[in-house]
Protein backbone atom coordinates (compact mmCIF):
# COMPACT_ATOMS: atom_id res chain seq x y z
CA UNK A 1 42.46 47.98 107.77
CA UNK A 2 43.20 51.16 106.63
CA UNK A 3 44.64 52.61 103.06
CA UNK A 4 47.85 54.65 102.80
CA UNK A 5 48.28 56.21 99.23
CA UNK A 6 51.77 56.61 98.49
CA UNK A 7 51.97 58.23 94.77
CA UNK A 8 51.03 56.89 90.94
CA UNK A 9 52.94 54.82 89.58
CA UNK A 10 53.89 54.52 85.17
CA UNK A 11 53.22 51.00 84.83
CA UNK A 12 53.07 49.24 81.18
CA UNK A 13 50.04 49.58 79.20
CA UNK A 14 48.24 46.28 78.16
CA UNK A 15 44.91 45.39 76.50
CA UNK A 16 42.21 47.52 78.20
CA UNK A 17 44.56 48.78 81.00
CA UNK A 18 45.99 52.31 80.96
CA UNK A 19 49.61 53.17 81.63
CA UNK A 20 48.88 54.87 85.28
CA UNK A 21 47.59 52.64 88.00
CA UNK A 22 47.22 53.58 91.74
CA UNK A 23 49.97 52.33 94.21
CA UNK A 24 48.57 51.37 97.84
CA UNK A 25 49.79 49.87 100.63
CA UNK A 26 47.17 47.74 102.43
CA UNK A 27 48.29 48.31 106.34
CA UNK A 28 46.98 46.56 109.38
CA UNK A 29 45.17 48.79 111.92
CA UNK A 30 47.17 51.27 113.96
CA UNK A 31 50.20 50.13 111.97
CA UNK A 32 52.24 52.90 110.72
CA UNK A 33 54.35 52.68 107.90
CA UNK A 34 57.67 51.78 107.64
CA UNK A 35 60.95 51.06 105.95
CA UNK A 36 60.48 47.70 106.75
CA UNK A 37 57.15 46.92 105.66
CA UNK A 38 58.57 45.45 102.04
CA UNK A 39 60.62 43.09 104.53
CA UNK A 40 57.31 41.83 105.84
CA UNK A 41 56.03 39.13 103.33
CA UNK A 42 51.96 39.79 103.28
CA UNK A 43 52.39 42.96 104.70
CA UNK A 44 51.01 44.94 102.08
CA UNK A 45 49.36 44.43 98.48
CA UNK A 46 50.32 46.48 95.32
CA UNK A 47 47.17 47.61 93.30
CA UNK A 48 47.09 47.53 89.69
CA UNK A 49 44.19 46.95 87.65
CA UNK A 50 44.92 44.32 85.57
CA UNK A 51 47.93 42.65 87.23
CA UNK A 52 47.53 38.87 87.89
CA UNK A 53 48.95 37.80 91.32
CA UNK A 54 51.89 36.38 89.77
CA UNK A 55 52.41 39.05 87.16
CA UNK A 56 51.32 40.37 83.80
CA UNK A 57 49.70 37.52 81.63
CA UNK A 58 51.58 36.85 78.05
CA UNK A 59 50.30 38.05 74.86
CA UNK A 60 50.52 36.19 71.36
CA UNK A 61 50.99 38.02 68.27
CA UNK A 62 51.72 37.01 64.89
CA UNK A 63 53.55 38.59 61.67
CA UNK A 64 50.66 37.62 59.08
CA UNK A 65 47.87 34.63 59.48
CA UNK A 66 49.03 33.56 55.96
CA UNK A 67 52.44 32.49 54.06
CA UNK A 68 53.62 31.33 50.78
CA UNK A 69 55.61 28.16 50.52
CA UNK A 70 58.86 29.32 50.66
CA UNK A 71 57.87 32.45 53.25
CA UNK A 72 57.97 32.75 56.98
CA UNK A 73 56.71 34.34 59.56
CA UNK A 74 57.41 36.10 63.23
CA UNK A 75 55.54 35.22 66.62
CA UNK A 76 55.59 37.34 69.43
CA UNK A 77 55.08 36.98 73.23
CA UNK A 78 55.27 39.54 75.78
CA UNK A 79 55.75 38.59 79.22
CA UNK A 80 57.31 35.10 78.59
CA UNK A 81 59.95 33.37 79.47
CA UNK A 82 60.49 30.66 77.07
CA UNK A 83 57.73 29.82 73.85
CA UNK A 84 57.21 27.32 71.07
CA UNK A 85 54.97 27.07 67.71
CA UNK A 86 53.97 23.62 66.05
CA UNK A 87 52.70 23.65 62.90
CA UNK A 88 52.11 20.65 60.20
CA UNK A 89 54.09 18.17 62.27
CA UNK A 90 57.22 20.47 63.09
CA UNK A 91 58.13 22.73 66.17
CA UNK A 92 59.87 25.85 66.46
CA UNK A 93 61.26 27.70 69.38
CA UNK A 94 60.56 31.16 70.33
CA UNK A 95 63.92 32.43 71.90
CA UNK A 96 63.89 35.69 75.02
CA UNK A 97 65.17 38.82 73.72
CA UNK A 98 65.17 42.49 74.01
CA UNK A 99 62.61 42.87 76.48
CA UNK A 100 60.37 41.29 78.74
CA UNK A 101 59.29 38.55 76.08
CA UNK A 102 60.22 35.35 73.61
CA UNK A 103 60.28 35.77 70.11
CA UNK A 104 60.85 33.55 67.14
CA UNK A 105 59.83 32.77 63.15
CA UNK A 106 58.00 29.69 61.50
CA UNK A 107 59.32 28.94 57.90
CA UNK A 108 57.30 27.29 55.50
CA UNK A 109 58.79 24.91 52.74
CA UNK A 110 58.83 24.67 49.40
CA UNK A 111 56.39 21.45 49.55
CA UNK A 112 54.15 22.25 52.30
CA UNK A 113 50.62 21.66 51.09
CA UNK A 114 48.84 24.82 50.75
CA UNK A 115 45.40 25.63 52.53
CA UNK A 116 44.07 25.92 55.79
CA UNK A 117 46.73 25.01 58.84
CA UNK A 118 46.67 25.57 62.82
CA UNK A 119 49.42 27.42 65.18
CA UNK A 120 49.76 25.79 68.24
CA UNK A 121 51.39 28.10 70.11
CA UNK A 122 52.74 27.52 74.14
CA UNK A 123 54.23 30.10 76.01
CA UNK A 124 55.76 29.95 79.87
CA UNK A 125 54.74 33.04 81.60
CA UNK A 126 57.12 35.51 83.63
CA UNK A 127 55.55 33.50 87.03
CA UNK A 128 56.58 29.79 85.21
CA UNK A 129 53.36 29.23 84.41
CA UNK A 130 52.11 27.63 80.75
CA UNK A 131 49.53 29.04 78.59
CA UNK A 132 48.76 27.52 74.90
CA UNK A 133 46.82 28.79 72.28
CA UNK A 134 45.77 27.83 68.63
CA UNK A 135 45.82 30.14 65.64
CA UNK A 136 43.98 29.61 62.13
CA UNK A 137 46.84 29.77 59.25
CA UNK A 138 46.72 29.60 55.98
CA UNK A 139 49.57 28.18 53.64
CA UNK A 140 48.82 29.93 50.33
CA UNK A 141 50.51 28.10 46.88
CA UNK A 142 53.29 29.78 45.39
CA UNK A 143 53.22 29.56 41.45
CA UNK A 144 56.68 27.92 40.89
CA UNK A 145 59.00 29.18 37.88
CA UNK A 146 60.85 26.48 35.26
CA UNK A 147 64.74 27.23 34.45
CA UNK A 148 66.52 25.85 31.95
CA UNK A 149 69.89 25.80 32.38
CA UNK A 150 72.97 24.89 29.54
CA UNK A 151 76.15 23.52 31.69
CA UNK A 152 79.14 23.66 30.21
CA UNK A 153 81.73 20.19 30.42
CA UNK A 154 83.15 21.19 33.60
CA UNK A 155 80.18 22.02 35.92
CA UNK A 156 78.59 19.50 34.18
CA UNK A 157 80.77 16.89 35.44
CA UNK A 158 79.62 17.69 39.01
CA UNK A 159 76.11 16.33 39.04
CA UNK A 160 77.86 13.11 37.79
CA UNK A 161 78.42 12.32 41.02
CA UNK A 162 75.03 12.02 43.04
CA UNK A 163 77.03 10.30 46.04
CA UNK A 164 79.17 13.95 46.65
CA UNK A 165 75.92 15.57 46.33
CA UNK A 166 73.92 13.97 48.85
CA UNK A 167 76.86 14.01 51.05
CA UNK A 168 76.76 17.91 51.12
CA UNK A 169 73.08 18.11 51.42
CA UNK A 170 72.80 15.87 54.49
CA UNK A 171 75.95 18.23 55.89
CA UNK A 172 73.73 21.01 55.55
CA UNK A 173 70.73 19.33 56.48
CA UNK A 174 72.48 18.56 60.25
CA UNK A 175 73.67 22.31 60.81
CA UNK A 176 70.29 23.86 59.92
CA UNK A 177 68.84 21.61 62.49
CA UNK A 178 70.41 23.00 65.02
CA UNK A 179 69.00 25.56 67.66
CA UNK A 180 70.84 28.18 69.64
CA UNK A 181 70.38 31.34 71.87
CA UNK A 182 68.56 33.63 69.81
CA UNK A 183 71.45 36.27 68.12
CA UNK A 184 69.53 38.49 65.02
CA UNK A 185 68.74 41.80 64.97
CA UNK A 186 64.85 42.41 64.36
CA UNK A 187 66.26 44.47 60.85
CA UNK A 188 67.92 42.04 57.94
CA UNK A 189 69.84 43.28 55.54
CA UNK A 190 70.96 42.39 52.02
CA UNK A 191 74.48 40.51 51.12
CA UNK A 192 75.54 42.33 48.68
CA UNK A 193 73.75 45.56 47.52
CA UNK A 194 71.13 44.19 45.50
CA UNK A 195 69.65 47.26 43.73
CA UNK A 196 72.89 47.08 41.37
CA UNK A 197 72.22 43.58 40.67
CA UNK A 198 70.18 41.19 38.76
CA UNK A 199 68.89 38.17 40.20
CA UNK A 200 69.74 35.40 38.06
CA UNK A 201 67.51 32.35 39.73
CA UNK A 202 64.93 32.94 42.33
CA UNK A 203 64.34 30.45 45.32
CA UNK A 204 62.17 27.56 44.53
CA UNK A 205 62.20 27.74 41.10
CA UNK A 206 62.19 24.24 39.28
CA UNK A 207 65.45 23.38 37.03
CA UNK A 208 65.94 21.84 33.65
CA UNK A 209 69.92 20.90 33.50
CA UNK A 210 70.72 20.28 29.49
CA UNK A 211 67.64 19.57 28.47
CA UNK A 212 66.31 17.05 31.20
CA UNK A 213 63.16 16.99 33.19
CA UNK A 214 62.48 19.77 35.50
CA UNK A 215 63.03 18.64 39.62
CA UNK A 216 63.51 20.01 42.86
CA UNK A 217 63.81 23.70 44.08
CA UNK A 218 66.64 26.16 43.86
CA UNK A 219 67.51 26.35 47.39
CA UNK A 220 68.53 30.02 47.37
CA UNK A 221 68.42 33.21 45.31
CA UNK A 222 71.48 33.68 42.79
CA UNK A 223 72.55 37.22 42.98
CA UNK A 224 74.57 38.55 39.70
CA UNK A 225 76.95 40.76 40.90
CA UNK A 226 80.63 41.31 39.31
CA UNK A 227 83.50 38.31 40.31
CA UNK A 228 85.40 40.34 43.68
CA UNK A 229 82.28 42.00 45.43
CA UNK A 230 82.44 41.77 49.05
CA UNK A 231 79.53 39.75 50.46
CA UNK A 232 78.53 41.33 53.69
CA UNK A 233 76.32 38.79 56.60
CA UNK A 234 72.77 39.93 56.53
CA UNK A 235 72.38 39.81 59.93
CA UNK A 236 74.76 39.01 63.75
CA UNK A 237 75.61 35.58 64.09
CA UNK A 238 78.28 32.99 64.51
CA UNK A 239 79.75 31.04 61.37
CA UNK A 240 79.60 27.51 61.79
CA UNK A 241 80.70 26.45 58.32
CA UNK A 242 83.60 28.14 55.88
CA UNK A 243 84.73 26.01 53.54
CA UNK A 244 84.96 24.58 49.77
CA UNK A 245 82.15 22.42 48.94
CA UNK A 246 81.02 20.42 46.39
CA UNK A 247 78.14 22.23 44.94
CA UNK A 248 78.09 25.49 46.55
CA UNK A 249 81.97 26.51 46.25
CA UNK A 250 83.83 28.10 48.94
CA UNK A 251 80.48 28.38 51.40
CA UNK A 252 79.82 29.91 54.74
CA UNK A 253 76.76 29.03 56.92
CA UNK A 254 76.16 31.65 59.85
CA UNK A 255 73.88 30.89 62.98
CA UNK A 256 71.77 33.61 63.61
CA UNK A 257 70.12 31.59 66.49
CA UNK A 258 66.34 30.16 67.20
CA UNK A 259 67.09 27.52 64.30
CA UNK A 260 67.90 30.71 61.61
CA UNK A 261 70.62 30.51 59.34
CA UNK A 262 71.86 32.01 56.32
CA UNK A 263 74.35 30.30 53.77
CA UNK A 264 76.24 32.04 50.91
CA UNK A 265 77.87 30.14 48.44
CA UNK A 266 80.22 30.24 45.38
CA UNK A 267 82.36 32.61 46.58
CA UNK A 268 86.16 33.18 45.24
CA UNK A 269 87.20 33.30 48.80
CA UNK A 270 86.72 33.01 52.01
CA UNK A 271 87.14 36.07 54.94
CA UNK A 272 85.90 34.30 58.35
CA UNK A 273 86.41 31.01 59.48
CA UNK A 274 84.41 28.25 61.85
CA UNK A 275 83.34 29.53 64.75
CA UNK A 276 84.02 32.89 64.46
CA UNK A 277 81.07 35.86 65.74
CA UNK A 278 80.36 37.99 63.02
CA UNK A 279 77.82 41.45 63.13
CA UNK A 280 75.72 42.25 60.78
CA UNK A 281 77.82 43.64 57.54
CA UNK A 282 80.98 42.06 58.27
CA UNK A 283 82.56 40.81 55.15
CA UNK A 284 82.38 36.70 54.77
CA UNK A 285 83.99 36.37 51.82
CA UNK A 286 84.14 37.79 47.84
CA UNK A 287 82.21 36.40 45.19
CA UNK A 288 83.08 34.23 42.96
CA UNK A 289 81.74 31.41 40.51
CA UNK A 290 83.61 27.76 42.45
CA UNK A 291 81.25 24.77 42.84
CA UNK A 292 78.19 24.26 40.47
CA UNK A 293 78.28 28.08 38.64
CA UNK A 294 78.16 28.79 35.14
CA UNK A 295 79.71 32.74 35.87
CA UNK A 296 79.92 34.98 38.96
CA UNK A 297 77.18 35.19 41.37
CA UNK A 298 76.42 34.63 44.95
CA UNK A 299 74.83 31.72 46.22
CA UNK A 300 72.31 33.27 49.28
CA UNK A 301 70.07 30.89 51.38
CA UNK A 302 68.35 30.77 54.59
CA UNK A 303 66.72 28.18 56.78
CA UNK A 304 64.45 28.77 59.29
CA UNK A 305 63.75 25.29 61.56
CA UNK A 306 65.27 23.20 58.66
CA UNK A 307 63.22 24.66 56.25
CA UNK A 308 64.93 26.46 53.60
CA UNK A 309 62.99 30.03 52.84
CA UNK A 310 63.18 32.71 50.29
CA UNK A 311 65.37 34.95 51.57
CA UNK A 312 64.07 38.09 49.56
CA UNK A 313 61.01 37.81 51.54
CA UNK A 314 62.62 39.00 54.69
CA UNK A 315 63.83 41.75 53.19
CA UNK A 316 60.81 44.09 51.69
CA UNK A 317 58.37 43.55 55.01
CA UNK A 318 55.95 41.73 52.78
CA UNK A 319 56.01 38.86 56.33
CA UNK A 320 54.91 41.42 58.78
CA UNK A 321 58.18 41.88 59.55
């Protein structure tokens, strides 16, 4: 057996392997080479430190090793063909992308006990092949804010009717469950232009309606931002819901994909309608104050895996991403 050296080759760098490798053709004694020797299955062997038979091995990363309630976070792999993470009973799917890899993001809920948690994380490899690995994660407790809020006769009149309520909840509750091809950009962006606005109600906070017990958490972040301002989609996606609501006015839910979606609500009116593919910064719709609102403001919420999420969060890169 002798060694023909046909050039270097720029392969990709990975862990402990540089981006040069040596390219050799293995040949079979007094064979010379040929055009035809690729044709020839076993024929020859490619060299590169590194390289499994089959192909490059995946590699697992992760945004951060710790969330709030109410945050998320991204998981990576690189040479992988299809992924998912379970974590405190519930599974999320890592969707292929822009390069040779899956990609996806774990949300965290507003009641998800903080303190120490596991990843599970399973990838399939570029040559089919499953790999699984665990991850430490911590859940750390976010310190939850009480609202009071005055409602006057008319919005008041709307939690009168719990029946309407639940209704629209369990409607939103079905689309956010939902998982398609993978559509986002890695960069989200804000709704409406945020450094000219106050934010009236953060996500999660508790709520005191006219003087009763504080419950729940506010499922979004309430924007103040004058009645008519264009609200732009954070992010490419298809919009599965535009309509008047109960609670949440004249709402539109987009599908960004992997089980992400982002809701605004309240609007005046609507711009896009079901099932229509919007890019990032395409106007949905102008704000308004329909639905449960006390004065203009938009409405913004996401869900990641049926989790709702503070939506803030994703955009100052305090997730890792």
């Amino acid at each position: 057996m002798r060694i023909l050296t046909l050039k270097r080759s720029v392969v990709p760098a990975v862990a402990g392997v540089g981006a040069l490798a040596l390219v050799v053709l293995m040949l079979p004694p007094g064979r010379a080479p040929s055009s035809t020797i690729a044709q020839s299955p076993g024929a020859y062997r490619l060299a590169i430190g590194g390289l499994a038979a089959d192909g490059f091995a995946p590699t697992v990363s992760i945004s951060k090793s710790t969330a709030y309630q109410g945050g998320a976070i991204e998981v990576k792999a690189t040479n992988a063909t299809a992924g998912q993470v379970t974590v405190l009973g519930r599974t999320y799917v890592l969707e292929p992308g822009a390069g040779n890899g899956v990609s996806g993001f774990v949300g965290f809920g507003t009641d998800d006990p903080p303190g120490p948690a596991t990843l599970d994380i399973s990838v399939t490899g570029i040559d089919g092949q499953a790999t699984e690995t665990t991850r430490p994660f911590t859940v750390l407790a976010t310190d939850w804010t009480v609202e009071d809020i005055v409602l006057p006769p008319g919005p008041s009149e709307i939690l009168d009717d719990p029946a309407k309520i639940n209704a629209e909840a369990a409607q939103d509750a079905a689309i956010y469950s939902k998982v398609t091809p993978r559509k986002w950009l890695d960069t989200w962006a804000a709704p409406v232009p945020i450094s000219q606005a106050d934010i009236t109600s953060y996500f999660g906070e508790q709520r005191s309606y006219n003087g009763g017990p504080p419950a729940g958490h506010h499922g979004g972040t309430d924007i103040g931002v004058p009645a008519g301002t264009p609200v732009h989609a954070t992010n490419d996606g298809t919009v599965v819901l535009a309509q008047l609501t109960y609670v949440r006015g004249n709402f539109v839910i987009i599908d960004h994909g992997g089980g992400v979606f982002t809701g605004y609500g309240h609007m005046q009116s609507l711009a896009v309608t079901a099932g229509q593919t919007v890019k990032q910064g395409d106007i949905l719709g102008y704000v308004g104050q329909t639905g449960l609102a006390t004065g203009p403001h938009l409405h913004w919420e996401m869900s990641v895996g049926g989790q709702l999420v503070d939506a803030l969060r994703w955009l100052d890169g305090t997730q890792g991403f």
